[in-house]
PDB file of N, CA and C in Angstrom:
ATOM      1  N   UNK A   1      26.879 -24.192   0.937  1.00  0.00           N
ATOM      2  CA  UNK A   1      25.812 -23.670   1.785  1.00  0.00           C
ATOM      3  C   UNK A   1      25.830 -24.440   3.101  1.00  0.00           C
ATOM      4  N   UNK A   2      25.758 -23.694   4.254  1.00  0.00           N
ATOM      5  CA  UNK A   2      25.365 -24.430   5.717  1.00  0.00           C
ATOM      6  C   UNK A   2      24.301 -24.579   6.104  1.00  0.00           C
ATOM      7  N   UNK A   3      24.171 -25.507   6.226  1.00  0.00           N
ATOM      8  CA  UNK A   3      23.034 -26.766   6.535  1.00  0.00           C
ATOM      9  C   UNK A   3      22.549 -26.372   7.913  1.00  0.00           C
ATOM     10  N   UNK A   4      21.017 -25.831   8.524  1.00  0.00           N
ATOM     11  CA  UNK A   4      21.176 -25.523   9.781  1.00  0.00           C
ATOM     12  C   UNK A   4      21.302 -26.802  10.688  1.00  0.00           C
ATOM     13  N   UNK A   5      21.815 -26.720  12.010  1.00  0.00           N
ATOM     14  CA  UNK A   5      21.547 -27.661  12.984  1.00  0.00           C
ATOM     15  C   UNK A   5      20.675 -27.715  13.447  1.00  0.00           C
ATOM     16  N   UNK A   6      20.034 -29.074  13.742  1.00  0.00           N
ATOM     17  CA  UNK A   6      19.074 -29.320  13.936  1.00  0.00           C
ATOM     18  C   UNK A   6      19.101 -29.219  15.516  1.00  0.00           C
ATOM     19  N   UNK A   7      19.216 -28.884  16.516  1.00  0.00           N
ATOM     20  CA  UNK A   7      19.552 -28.799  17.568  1.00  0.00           C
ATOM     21  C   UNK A   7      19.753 -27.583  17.772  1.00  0.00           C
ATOM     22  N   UNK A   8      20.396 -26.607  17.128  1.00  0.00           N
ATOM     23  CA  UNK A   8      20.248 -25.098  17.325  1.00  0.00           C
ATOM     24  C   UNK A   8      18.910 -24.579  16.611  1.00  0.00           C
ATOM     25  N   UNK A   9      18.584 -25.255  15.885  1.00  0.00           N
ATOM     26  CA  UNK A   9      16.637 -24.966  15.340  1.00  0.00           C
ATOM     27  C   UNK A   9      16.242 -25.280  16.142  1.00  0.00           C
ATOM     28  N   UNK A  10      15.777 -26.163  16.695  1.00  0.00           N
ATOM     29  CA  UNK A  10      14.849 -26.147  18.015  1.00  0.00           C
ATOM     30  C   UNK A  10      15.056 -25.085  19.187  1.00  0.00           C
ATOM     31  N   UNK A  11      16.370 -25.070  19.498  1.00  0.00           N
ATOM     32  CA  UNK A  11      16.607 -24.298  21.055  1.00  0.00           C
ATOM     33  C   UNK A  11      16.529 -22.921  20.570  1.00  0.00           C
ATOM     34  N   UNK A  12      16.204 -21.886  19.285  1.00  0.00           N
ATOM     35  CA  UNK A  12      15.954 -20.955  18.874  1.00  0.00           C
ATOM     36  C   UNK A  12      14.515 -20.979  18.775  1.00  0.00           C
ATOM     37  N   UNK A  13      14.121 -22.327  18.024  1.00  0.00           N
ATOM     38  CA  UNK A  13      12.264 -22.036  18.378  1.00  0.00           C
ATOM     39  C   UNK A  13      12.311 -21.843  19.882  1.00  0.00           C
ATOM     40  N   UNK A  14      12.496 -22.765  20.706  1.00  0.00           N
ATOM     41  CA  UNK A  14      12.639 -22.608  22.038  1.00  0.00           C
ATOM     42  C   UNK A  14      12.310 -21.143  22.771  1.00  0.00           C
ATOM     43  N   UNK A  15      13.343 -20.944  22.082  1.00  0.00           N
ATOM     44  CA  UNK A  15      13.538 -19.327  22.477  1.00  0.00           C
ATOM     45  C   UNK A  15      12.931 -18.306  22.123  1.00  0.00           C
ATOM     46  N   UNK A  16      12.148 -18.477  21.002  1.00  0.00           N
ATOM     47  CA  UNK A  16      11.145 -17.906  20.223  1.00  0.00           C
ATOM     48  C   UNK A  16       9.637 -17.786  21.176  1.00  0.00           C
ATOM     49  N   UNK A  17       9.510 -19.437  21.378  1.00  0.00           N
ATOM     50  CA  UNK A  17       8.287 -19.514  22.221  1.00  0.00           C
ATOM     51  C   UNK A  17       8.337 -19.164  23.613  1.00  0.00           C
ATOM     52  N   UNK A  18       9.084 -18.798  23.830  1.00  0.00           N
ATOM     53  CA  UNK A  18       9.604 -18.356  25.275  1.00  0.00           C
ATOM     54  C   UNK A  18       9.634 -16.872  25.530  1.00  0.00           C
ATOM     55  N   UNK A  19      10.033 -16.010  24.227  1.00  0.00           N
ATOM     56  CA  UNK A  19       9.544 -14.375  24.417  1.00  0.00           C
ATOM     57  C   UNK A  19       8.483 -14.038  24.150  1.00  0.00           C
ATOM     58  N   UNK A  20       7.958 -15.006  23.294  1.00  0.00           N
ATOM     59  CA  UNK A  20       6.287 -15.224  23.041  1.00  0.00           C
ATOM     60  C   UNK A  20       5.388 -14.806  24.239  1.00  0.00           C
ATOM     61  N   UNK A  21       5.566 -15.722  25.197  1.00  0.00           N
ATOM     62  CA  UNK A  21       5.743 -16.376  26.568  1.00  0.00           C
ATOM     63  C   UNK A  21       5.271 -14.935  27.454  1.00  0.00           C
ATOM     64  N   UNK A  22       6.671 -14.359  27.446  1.00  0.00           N
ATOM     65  CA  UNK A  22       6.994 -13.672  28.213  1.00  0.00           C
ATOM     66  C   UNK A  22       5.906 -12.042  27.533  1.00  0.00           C
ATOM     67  N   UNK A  23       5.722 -11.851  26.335  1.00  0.00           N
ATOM     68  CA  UNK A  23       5.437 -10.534  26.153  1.00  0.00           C
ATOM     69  C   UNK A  23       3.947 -10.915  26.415  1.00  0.00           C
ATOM     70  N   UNK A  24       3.177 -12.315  26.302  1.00  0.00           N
ATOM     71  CA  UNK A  24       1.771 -12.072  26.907  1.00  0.00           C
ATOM     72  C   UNK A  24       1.815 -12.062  28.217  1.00  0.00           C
ATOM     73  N   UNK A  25       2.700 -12.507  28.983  1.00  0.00           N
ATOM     74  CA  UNK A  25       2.919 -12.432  30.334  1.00  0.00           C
ATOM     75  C   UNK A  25       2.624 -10.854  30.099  1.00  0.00           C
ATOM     76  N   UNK A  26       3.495  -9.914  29.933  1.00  0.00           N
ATOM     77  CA  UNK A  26       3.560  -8.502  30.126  1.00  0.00           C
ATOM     78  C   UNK A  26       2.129  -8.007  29.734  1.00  0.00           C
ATOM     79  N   UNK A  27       1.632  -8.197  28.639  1.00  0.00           N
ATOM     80  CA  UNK A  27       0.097  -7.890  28.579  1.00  0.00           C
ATOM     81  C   UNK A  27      -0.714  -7.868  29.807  1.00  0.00           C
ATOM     82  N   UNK A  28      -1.057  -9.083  29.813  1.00  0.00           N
ATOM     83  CA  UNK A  28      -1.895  -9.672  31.256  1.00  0.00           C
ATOM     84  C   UNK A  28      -1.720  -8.838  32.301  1.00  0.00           C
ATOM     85  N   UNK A  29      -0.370  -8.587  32.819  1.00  0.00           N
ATOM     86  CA  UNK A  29      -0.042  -7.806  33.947  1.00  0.00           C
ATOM     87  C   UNK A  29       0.181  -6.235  33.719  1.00  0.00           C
ATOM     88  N   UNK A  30      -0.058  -5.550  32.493  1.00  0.00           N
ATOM     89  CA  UNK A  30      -0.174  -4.232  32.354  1.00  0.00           C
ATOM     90  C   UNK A  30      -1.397  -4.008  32.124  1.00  0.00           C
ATOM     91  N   UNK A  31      -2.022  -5.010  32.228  1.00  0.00           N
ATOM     92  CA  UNK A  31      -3.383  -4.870  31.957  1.00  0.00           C
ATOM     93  C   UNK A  31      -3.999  -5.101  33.149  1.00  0.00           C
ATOM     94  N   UNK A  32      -3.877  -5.720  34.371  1.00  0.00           N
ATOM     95  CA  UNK A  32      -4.309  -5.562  35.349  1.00  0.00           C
ATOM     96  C   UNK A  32      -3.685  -4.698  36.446  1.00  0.00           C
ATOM     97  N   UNK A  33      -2.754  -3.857  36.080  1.00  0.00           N
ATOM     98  CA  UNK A  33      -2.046  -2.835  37.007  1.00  0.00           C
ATOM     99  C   UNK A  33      -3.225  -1.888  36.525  1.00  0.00           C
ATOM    100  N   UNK A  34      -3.574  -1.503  35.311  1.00  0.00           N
ATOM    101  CA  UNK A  34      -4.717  -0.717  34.979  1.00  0.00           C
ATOM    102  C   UNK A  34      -6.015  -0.954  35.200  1.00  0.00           C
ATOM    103  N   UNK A  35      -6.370  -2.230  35.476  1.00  0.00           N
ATOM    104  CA  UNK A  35      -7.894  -2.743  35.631  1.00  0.00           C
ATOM    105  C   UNK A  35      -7.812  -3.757  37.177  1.00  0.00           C
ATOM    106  N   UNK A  36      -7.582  -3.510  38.092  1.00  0.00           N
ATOM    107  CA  UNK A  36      -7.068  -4.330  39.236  1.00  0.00           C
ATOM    108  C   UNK A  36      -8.181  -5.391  39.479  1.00  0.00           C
ATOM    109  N   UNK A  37      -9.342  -4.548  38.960  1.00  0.00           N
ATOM    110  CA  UNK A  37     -10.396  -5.456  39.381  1.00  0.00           C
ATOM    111  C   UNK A  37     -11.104  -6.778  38.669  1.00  0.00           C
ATOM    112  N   UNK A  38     -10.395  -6.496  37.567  1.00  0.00           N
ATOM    113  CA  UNK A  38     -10.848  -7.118  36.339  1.00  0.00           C
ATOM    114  C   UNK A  38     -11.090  -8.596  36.546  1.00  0.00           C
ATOM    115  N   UNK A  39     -11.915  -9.175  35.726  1.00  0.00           N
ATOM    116  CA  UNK A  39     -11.893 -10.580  35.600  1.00  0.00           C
ATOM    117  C   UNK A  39     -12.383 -11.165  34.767  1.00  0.00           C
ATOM    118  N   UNK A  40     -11.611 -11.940  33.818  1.00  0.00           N
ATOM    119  CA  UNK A  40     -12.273 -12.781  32.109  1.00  0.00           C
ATOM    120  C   UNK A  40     -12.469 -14.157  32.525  1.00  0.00           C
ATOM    121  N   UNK A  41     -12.891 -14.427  31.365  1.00  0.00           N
ATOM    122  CA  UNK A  41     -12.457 -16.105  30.584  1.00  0.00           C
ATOM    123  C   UNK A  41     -11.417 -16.053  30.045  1.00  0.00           C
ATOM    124  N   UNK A  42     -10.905 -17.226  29.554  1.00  0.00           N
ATOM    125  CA  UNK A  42      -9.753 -17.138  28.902  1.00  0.00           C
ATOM    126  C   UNK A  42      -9.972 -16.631  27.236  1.00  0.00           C
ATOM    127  N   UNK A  43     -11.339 -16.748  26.542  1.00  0.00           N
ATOM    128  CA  UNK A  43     -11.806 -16.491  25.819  1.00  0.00           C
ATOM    129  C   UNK A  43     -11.746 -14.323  25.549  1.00  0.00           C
ATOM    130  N   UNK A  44     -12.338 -13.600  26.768  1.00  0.00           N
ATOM    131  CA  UNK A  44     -12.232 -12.647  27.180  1.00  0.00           C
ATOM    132  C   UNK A  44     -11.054 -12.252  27.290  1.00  0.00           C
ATOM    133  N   UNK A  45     -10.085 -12.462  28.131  1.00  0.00           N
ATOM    134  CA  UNK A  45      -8.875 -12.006  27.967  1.00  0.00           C
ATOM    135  C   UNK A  45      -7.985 -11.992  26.876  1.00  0.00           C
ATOM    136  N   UNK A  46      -8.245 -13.352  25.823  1.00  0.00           N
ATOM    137  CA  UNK A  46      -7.835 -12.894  24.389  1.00  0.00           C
ATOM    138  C   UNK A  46      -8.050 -11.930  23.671  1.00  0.00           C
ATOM    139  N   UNK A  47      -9.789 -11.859  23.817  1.00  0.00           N
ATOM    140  CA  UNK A  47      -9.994 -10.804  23.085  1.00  0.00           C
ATOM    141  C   UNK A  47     -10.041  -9.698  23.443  1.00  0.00           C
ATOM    142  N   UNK A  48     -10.044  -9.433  24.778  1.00  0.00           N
ATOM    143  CA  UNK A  48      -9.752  -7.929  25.687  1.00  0.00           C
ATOM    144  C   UNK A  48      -8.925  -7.496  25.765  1.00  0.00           C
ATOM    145  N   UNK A  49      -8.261  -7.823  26.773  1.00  0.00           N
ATOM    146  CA  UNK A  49      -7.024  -7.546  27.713  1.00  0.00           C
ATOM    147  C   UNK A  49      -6.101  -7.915  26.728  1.00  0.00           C
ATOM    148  N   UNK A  50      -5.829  -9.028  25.883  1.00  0.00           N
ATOM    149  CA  UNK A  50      -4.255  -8.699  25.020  1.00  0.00           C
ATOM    150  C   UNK A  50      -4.385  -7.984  23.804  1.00  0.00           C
ATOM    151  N   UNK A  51      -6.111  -7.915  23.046  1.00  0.00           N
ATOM    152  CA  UNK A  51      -5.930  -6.861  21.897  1.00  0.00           C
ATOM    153  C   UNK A  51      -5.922  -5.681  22.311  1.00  0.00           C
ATOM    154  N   UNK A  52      -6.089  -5.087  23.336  1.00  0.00           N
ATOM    155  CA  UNK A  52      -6.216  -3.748  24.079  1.00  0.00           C
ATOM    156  C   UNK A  52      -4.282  -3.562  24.317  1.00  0.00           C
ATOM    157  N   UNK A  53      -4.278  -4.443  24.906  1.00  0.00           N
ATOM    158  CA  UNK A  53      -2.636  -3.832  25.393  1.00  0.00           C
ATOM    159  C   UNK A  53      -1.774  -4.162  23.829  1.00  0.00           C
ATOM    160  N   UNK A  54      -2.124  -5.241  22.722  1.00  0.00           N
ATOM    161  CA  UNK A  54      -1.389  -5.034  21.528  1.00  0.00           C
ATOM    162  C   UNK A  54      -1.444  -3.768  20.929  1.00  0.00           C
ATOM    163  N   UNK A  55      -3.014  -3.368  20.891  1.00  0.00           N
ATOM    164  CA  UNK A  55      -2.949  -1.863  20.373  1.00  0.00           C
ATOM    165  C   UNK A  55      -2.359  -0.771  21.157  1.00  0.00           C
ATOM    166  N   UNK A  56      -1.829  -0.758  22.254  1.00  0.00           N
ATOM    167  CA  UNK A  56      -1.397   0.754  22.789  1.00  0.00           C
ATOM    168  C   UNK A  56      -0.067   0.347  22.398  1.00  0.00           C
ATOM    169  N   UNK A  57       0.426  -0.787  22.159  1.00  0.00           N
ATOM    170  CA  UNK A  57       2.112  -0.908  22.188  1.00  0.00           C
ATOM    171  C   UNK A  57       2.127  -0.705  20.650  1.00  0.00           C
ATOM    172  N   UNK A  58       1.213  -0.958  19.772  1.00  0.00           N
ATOM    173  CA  UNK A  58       1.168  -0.384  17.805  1.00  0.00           C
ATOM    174  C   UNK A  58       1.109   0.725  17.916  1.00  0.00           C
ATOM    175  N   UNK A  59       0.233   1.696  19.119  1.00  0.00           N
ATOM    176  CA  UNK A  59      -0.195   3.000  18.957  1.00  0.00           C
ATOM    177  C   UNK A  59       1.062   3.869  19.174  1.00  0.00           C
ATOM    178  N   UNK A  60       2.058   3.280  20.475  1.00  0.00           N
ATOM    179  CA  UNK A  60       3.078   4.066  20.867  1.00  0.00           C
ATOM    180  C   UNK A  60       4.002   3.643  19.934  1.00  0.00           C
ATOM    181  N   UNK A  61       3.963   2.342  19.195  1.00  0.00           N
ATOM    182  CA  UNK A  61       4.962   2.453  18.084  1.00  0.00           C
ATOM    183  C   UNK A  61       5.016   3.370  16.838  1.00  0.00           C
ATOM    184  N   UNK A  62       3.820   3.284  16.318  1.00  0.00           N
ATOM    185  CA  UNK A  62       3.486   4.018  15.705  1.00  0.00           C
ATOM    186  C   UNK A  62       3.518   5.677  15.891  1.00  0.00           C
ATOM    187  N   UNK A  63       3.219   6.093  16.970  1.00  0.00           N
ATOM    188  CA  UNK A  63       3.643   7.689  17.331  1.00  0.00           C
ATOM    189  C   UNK A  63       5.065   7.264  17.123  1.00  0.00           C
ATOM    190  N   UNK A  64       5.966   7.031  17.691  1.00  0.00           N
ATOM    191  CA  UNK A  64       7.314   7.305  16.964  1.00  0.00           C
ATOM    192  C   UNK A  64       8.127   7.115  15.965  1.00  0.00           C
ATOM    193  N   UNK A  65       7.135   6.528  14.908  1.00  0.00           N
ATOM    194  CA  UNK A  65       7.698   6.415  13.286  1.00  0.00           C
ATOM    195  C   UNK A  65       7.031   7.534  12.680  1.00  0.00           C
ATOM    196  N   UNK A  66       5.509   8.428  13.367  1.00  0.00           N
ATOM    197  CA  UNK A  66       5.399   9.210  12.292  1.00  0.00           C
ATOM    198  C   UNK A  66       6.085  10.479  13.098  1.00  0.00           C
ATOM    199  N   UNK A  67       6.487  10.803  14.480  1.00  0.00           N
ATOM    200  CA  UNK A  67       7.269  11.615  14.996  1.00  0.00           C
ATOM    201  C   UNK A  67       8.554  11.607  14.085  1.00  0.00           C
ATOM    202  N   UNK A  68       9.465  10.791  13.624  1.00  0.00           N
ATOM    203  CA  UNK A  68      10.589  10.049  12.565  1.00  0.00           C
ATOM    204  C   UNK A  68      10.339  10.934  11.360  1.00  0.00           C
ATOM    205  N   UNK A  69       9.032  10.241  10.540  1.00  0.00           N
ATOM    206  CA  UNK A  69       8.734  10.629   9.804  1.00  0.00           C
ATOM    207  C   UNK A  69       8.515  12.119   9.293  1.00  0.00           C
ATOM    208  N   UNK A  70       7.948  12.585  10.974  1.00  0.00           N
ATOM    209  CA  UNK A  70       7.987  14.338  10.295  1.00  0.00           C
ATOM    210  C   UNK A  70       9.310  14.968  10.759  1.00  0.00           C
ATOM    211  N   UNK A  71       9.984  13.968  11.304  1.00  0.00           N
ATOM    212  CA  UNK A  71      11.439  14.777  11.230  1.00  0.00           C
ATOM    213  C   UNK A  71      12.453  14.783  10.615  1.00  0.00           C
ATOM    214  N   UNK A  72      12.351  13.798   9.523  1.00  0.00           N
ATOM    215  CA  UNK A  72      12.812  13.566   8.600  1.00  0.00           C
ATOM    216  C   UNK A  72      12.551  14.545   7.741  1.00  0.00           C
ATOM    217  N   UNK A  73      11.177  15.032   7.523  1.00  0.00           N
ATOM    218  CA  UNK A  73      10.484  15.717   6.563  1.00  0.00           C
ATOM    219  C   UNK A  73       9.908  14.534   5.515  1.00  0.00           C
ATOM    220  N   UNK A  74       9.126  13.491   5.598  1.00  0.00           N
ATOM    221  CA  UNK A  74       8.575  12.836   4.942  1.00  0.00           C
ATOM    222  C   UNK A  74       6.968  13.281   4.846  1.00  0.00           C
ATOM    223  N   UNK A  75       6.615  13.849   6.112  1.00  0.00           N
ATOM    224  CA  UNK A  75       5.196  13.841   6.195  1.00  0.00           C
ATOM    225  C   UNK A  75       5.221  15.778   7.172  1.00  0.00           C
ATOM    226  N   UNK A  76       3.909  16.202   6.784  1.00  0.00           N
ATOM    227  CA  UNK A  76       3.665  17.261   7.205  1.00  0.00           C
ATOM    228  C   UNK A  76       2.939  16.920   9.135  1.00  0.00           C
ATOM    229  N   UNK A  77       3.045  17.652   9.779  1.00  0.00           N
ATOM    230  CA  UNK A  77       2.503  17.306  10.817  1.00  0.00           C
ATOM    231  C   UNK A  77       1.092  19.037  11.207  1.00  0.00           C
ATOM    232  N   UNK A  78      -0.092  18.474  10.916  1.00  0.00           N
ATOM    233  CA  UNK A  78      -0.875  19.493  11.196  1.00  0.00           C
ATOM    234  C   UNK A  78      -1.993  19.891  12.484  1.00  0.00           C
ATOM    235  N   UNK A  79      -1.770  21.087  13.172  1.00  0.00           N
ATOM    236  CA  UNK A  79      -2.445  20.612  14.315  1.00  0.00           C
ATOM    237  C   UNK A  79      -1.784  20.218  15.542  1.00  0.00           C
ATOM    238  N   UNK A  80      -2.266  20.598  16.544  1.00  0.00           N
ATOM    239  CA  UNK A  80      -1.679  19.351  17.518  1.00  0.00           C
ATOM    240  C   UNK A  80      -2.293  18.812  18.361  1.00  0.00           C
ATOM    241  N   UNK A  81      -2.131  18.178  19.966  1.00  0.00           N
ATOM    242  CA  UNK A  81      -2.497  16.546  20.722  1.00  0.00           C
ATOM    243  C   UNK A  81      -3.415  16.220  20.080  1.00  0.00           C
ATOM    244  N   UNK A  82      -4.477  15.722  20.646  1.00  0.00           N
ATOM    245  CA  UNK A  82      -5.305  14.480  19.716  1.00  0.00           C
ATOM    246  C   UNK A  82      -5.644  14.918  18.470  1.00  0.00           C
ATOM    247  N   UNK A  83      -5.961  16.246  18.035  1.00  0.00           N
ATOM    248  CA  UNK A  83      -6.406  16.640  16.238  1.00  0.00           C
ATOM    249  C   UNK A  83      -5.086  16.438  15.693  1.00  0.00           C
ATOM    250  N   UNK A  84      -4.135  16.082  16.059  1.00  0.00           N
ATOM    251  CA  UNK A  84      -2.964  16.433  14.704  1.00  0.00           C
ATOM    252  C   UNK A  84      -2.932  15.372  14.271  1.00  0.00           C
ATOM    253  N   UNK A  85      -2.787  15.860  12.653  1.00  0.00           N
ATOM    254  CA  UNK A  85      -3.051  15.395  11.040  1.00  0.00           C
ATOM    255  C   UNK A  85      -1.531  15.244  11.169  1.00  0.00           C
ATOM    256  N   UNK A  86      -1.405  14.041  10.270  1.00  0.00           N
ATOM    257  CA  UNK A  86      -0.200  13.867   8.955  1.00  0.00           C
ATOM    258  C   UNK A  86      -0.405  13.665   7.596  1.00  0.00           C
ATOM    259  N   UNK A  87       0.307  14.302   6.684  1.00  0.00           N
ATOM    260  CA  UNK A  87       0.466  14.121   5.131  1.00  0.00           C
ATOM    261  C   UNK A  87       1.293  13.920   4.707  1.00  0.00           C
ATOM    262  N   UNK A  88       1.669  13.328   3.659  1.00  0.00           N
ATOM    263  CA  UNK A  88       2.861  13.299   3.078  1.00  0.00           C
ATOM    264  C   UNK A  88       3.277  15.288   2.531  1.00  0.00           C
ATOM    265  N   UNK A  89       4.307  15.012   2.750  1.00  0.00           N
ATOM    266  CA  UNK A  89       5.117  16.818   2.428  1.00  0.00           C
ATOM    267  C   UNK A  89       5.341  16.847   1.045  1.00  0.00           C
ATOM    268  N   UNK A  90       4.445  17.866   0.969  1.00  0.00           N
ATOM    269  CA  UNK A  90       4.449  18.140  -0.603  1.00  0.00           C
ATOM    270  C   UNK A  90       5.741  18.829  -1.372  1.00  0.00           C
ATOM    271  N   UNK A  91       5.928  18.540  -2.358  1.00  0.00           N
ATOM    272  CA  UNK A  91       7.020  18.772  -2.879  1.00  0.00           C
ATOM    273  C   UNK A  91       7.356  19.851  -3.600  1.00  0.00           C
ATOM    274  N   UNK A  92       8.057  20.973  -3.183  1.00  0.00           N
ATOM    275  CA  UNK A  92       7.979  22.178  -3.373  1.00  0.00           C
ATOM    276  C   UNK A  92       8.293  22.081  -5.110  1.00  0.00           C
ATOM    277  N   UNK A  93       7.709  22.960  -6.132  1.00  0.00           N
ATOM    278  CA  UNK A  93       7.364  22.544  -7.369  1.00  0.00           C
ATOM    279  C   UNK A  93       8.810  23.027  -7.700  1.00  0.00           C
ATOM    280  N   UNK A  94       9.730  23.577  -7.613  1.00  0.00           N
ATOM    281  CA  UNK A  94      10.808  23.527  -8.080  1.00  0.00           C
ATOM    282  C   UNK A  94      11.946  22.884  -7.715  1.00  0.00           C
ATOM    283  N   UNK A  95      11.880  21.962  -6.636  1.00  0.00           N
ATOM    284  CA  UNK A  95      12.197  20.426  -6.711  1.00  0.00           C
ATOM    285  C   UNK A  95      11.999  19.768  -7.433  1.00  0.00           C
ATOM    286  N   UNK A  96      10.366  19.462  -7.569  1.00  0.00           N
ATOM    287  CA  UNK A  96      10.098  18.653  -9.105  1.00  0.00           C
ATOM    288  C   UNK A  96      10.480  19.220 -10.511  1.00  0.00           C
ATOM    289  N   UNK A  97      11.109  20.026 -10.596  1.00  0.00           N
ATOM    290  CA  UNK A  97      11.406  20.619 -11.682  1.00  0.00           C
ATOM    291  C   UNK A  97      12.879  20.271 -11.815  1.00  0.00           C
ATOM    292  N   UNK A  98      13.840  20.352 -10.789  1.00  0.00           N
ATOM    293  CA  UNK A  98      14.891  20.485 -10.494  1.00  0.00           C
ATOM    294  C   UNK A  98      15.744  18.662 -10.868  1.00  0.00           C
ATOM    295  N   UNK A  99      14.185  18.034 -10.131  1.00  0.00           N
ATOM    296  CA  UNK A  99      14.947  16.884 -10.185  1.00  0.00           C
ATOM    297  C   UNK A  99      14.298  16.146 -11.733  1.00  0.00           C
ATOM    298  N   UNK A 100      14.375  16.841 -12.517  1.00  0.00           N
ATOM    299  CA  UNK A 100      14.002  16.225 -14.003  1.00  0.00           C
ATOM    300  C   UNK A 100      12.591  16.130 -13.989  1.00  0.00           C
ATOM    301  N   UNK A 101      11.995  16.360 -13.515  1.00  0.00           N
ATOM    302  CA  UNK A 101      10.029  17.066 -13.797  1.00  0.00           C
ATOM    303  C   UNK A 101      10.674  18.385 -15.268  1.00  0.00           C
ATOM    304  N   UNK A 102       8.738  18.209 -15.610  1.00  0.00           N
ATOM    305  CA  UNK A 102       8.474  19.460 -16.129  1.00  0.00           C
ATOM    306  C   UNK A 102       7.277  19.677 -15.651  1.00  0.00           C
ATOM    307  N   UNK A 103       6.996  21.189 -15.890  1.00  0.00           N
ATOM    308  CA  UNK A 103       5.795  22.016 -15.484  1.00  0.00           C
ATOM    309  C   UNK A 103       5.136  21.988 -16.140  1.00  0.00           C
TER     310      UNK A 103
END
């Protein structure tokens, strides 16, 4: 087994805390391209301005796993812009039959 270096562990945390770094940087400043006027505490801007911009970057992640998802055919997509529903896609009963189900 290889033993990590201790010297390439650090300069990877390094590097770790450094995109860290950089993606609240990007918060802060997509958050005031939208709010120009804005102004917190540092207290406030934790809880504002970076849970606000964490959630639109989960929200847009999230639209494209269940976009994935219904194109895959995992999930039904019902409805559409802001009302549309997802379900899981029901399984046509002679599939379940097919694949060793009984009725």
């Amino acid at each position: 087994m290889v033993e990590p270096n201790h010297t390439s562990t650090e300069a990877a945390l390094k590097q770790a805390e450094e995109l860290r770094d950089l993606v609240l940087r990007e918060y802060v400043l997509r958050y005031l391209a939208r709010h120009p006027g804005a102004m917190d505490t540092l207290k406030g801007i934790a809880e504002w301005w970076i849970t606000r911009e964490q959630l639109m970057v989960d929200v847009q992640r999230l639209s494209r796993v269940l976009t994935e998802l219904t194109r895959t055919g995992v999930l039904d997509e019902i409805g559409s812009g802001d009302g549309r529903m997802y379900r899981l896609r029901a399984v046509p009963r002679s599939s379940a039959t097919s694949a060793g189900g009984s009725a």
